[in-house]
Protein backbone atom coordinates (compact mmCIF):
# COMPACT_ATOMS: atom_id res chain seq x y z
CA UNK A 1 150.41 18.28 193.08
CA UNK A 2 151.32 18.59 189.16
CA UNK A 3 150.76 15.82 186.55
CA UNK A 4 154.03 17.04 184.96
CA UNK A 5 157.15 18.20 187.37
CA UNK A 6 159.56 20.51 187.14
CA UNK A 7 159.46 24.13 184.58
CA UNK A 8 158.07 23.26 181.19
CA UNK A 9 157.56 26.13 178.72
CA UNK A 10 153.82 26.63 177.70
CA UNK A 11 152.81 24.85 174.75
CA UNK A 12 152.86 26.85 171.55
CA UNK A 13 150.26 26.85 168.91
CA UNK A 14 148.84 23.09 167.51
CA UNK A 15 150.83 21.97 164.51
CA UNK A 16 149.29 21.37 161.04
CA UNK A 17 149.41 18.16 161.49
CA UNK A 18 147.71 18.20 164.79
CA UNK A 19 144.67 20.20 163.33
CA UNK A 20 144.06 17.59 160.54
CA UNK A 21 144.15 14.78 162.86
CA UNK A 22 141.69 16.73 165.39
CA UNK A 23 139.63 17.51 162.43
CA UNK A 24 139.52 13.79 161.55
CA UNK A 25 139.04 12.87 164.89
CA UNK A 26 135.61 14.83 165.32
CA UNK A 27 134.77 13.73 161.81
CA UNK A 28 134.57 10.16 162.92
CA UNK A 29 132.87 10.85 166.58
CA UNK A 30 130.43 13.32 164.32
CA UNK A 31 129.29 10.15 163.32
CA UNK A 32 129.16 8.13 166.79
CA UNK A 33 126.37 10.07 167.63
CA UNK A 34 124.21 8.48 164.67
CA UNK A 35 125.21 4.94 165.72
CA UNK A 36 125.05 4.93 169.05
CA UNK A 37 121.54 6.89 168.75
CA UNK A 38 120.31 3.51 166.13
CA UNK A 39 122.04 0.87 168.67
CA UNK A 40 119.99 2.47 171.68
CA UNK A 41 116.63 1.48 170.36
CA UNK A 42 117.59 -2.27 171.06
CA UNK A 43 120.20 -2.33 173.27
CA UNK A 44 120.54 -1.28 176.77
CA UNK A 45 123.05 1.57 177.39
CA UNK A 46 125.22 -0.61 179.66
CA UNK A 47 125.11 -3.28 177.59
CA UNK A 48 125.93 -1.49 174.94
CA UNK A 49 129.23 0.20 176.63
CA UNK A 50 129.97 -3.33 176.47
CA UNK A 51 129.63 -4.15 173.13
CA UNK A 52 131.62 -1.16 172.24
CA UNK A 53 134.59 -1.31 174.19
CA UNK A 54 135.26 -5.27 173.83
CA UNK A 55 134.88 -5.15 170.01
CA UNK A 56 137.30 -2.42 169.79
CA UNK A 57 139.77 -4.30 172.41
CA UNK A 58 139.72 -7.30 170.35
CA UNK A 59 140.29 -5.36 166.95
CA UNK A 60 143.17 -3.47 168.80
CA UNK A 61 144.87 -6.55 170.14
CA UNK A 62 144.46 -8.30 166.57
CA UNK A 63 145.99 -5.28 165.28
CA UNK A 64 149.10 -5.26 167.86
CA UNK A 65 149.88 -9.34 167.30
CA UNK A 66 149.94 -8.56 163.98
CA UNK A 67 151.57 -5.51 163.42
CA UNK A 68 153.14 -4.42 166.71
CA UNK A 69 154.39 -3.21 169.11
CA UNK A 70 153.58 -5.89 171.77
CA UNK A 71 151.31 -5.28 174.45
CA UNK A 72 153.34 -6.11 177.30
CA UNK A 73 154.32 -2.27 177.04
CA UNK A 74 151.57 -1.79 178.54
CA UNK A 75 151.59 -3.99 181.75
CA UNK A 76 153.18 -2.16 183.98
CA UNK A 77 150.82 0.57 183.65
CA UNK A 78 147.87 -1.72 184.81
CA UNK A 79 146.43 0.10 187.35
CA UNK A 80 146.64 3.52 185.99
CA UNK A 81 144.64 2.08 182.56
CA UNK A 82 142.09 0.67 184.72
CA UNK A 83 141.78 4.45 186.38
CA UNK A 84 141.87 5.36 182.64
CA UNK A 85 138.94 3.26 181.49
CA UNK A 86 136.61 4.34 184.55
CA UNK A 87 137.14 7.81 183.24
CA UNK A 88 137.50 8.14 179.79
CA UNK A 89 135.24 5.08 178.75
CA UNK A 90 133.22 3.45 181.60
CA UNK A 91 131.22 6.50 183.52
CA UNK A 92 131.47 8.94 180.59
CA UNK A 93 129.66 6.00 177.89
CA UNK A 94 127.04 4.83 180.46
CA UNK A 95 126.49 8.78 181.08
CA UNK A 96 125.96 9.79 177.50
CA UNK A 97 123.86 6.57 176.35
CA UNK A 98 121.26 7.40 179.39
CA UNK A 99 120.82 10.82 178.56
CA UNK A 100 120.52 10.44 175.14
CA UNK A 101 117.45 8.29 175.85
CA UNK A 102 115.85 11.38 177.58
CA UNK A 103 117.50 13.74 175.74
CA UNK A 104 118.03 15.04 171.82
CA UNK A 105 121.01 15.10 170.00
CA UNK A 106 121.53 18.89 169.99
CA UNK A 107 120.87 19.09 173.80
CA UNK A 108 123.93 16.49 174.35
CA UNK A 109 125.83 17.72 172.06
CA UNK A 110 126.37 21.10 173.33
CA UNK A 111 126.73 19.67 176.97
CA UNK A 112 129.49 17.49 175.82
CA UNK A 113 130.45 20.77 174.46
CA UNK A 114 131.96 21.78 177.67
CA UNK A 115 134.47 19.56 177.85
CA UNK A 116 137.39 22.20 176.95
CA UNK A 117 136.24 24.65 179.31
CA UNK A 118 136.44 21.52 182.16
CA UNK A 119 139.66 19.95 180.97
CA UNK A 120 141.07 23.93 180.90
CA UNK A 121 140.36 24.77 184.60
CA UNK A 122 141.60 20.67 185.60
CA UNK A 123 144.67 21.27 183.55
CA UNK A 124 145.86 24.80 184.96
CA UNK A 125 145.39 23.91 188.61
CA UNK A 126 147.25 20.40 187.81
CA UNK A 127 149.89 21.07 184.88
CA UNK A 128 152.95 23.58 184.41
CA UNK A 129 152.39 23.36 180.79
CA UNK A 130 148.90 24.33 179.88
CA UNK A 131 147.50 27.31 181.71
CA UNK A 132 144.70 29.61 181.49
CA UNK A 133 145.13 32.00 178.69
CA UNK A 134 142.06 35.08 177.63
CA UNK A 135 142.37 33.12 173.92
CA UNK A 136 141.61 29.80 175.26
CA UNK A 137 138.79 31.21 177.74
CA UNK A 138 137.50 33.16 174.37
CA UNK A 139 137.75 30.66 171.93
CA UNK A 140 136.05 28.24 174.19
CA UNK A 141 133.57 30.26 175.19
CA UNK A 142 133.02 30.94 171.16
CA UNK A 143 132.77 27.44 170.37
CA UNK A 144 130.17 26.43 172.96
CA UNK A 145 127.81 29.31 171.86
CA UNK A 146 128.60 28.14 168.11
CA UNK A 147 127.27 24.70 169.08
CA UNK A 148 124.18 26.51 171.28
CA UNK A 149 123.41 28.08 168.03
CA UNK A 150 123.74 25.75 165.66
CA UNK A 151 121.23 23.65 167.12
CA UNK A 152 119.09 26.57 166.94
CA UNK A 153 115.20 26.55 167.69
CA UNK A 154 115.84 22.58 167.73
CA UNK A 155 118.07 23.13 171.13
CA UNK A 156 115.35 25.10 172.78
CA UNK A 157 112.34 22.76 172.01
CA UNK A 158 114.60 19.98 173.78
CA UNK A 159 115.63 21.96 177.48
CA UNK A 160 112.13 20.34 178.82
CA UNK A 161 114.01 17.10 179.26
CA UNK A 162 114.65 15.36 182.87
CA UNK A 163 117.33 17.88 185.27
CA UNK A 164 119.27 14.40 185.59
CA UNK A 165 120.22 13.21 181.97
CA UNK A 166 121.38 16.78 181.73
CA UNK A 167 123.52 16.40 184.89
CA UNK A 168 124.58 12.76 182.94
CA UNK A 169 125.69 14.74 180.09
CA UNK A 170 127.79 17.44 182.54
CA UNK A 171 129.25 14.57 184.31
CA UNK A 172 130.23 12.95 181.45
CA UNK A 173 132.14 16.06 179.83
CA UNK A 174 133.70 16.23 183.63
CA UNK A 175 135.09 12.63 183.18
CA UNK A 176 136.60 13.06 180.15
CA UNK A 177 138.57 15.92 181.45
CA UNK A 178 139.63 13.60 184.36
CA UNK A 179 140.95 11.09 181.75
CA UNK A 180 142.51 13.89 180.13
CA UNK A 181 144.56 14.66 183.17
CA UNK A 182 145.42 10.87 183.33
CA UNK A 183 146.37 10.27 180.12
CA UNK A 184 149.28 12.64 180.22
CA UNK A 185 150.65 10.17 182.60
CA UNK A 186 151.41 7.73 179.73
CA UNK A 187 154.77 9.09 178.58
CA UNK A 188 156.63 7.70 175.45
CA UNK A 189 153.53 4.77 175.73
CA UNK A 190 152.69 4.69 171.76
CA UNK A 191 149.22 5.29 170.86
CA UNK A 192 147.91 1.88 169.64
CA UNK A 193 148.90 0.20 172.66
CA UNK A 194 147.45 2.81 175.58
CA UNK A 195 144.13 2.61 173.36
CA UNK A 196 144.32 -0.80 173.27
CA UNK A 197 145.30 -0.82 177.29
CA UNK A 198 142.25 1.55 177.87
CA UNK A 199 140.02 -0.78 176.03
CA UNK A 200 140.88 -4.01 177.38
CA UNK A 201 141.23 -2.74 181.06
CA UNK A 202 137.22 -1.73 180.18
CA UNK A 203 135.95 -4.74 178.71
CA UNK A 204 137.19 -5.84 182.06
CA UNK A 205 135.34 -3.88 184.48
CA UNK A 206 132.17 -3.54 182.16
CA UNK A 207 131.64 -7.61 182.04
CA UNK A 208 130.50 -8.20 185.57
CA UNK A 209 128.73 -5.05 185.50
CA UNK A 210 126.71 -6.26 182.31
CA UNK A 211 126.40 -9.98 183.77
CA UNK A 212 125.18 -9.08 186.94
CA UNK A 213 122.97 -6.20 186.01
CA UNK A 214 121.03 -8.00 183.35
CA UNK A 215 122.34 -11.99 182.69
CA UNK A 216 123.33 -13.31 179.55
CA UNK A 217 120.07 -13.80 178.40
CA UNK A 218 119.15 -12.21 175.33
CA UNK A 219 122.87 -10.26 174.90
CA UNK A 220 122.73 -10.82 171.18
CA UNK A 221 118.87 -10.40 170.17
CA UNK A 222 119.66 -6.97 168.20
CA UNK A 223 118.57 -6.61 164.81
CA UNK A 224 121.18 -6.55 161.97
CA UNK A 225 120.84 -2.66 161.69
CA UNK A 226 121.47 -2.55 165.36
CA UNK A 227 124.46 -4.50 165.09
CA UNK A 228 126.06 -3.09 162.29
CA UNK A 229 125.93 0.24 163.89
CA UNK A 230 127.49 -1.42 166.87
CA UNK A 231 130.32 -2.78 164.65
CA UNK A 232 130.56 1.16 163.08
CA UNK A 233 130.81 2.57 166.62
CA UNK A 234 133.38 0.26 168.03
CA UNK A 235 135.48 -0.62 165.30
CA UNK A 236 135.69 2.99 163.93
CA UNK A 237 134.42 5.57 166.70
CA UNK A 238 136.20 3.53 169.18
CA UNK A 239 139.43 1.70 168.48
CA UNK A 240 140.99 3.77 165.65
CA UNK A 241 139.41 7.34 166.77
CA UNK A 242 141.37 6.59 170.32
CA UNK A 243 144.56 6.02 168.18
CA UNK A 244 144.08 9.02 166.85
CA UNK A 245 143.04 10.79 169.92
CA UNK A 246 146.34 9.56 172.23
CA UNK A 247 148.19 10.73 169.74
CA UNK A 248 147.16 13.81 169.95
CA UNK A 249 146.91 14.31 173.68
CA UNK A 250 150.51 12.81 173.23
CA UNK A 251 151.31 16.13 170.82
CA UNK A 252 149.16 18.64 171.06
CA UNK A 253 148.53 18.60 175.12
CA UNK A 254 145.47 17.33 177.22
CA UNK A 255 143.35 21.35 176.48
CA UNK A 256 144.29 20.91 172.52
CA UNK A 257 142.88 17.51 172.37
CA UNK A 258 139.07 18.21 174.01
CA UNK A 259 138.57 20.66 171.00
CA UNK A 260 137.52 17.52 169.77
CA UNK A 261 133.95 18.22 171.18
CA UNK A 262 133.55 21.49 169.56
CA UNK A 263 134.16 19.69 166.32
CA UNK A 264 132.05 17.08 166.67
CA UNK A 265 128.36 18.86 166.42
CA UNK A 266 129.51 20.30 162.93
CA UNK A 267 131.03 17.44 161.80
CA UNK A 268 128.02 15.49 162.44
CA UNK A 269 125.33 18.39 160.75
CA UNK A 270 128.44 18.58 157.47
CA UNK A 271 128.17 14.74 157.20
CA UNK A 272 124.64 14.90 157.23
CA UNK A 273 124.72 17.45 154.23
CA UNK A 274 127.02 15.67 151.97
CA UNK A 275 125.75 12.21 151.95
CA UNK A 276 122.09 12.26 153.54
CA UNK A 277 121.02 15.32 151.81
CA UNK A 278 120.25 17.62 154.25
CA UNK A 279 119.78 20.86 154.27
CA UNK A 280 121.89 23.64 155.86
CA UNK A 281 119.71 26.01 158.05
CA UNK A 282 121.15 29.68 158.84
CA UNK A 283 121.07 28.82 162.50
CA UNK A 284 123.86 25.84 161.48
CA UNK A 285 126.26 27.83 159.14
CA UNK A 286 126.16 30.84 161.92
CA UNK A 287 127.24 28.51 164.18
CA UNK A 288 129.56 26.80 162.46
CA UNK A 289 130.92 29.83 161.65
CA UNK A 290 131.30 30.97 165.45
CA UNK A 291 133.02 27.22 166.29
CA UNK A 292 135.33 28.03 163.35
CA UNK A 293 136.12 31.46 164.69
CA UNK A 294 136.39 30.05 168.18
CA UNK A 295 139.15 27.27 166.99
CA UNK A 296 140.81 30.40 165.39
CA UNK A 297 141.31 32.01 168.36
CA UNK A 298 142.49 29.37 170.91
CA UNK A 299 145.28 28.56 168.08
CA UNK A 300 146.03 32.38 168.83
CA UNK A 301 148.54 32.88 165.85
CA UNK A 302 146.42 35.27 163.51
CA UNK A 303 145.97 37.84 166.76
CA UNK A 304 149.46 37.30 167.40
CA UNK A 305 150.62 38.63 164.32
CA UNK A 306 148.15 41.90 165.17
């Protein structure tokens, strides 16, 4: 069974416009790593799924009474978003918070990594419009090793980590591909109101979970750090990076859009250079280089002028 019936022509190369807002879009989930990694010290993973989602669903549906369009686009797609939110926020959130309290940044990142190469094979055995192609394989397979070595000696000191937050990490890449595949579902749905659809149908599901697991006892006894890097990864790596991203799935196809995670381990050692200082290592500009290379070739246009 397809996600999209009938003969569509393969989708060509991504536009410019698609590339700047994928470039953008791993910018700002660069820097979801750094909050959620402060907002973990104090609050517990599930709770703070929780926190994220249901800040960013009330921002969204501020934004959509204000500005439009209304949300009751979105109601008769109410079971699909709640399929949407299991898989695209719910499991993959809960999976990445737990293994990032076992695991390092550069470990996660490059198993989030993997994302394309999952989303690839789900959308060639369940699309007519984005098949398996040697660039894609290539430049996925480029930009996986790019983020392998651009964590450098730092990735290899953190493989002694538990075999299960590294399974986490895999599953969570695998449920974002799922959502992936889901998402194209949404046709002519505009972007603010299936993120906003997404996000409320999750603040749904993830308040029992919260209340049962752990009470409402002590929910708000984060420091102000802790919050304000709550308020940074909702507000910003939440509700307008999933603007962003719909619209891109929406242009670009479901493959195009998980680039996102090849983009996001730079984006986060770049950021760290420009306004914390850092320094560049070789191991990061090689790899950087090889992610670059590896976006090159999935667009596919420079070899096809060869």
């Amino acid at each position: 069974m397809t996600i999209a019936a009938g003969a569509v022509p393969t989708r060509g190369p991504m536009t410019l416009k698609d590339w700047g807002q994928l470039l953008l879009l791993g910018a700002i989930w660069g820097g979801s790593f750094f909050f959620a990694r402060v907002a973990v010290s104090e609050i517990h993973p599930l709770t703070l799924v929780l926190f994220r989602v249901a800040i960013a669903a009330i921002a969204l549906q501020l934004y959509l009474a204000v500005r439009g369009p209304s949300f009751r686009l979105a109601l008769p797609y109410a079971g699909l978003f709640f399929l949407l939110a299991l898989t695209n926020n719910v499991v993959p959130f809960s999976l990445i918070f737990a293994g990032q309290t076992q695991l390092g940044a550069g470990v996660a990142s490059v198993l989030n990594a993997t994302t394309p190469f999952w989303t690839l094979v789900l959308a060639n055995a369940l699309t007519t419009d984005e098949k398996l192609s040697w660039n894609k394989l290539a430049g996925i397979a480029l930009g996986v090793a790019g983020t392998a070595v651009m964590i450098g000696p730092g990735l290899i000191a953190g493989l002694g980590g538990p075999i299960w937050a590294k399974f986490a990490l895999i599953g969570a890449s695998l449920s974002y591909a799922v959502a992936l595949m889901v998402a194209r579902r949404f046709k002519g749905l505009p972007s603010p109101v299936l993120a906003t659809g997404q996000l409320t149908a999750s603040t749904i599901i993830m308040i029992p979970v919260v209340l049962i697991a752990y009470g409402p006892a002590g929910l708000f006894t984060a420091s102000p750090p802790v919050w304000a890097a709550v308020l940074g990864l909702a507000l910003l790596s939440t509700a307008f990076a999933y603007i962003l991203y719909f619209n891109l799935v929406a242009s670009a196809g479901a493959t195009n859009a998980s680039l996102v995670t090849l983009i996001v381990p730079a984006s986060a050692v770049l950021l760290g250079f420009l306004f914390l200082g850092e320094r560049l290592s070789l191991f990061e500009m090689t790899g950087m280089a090889l992610i670059g290379l590896g976006l090159v070739t999935i667009d596919g246009r420079i070899f096809g002028r060869w």
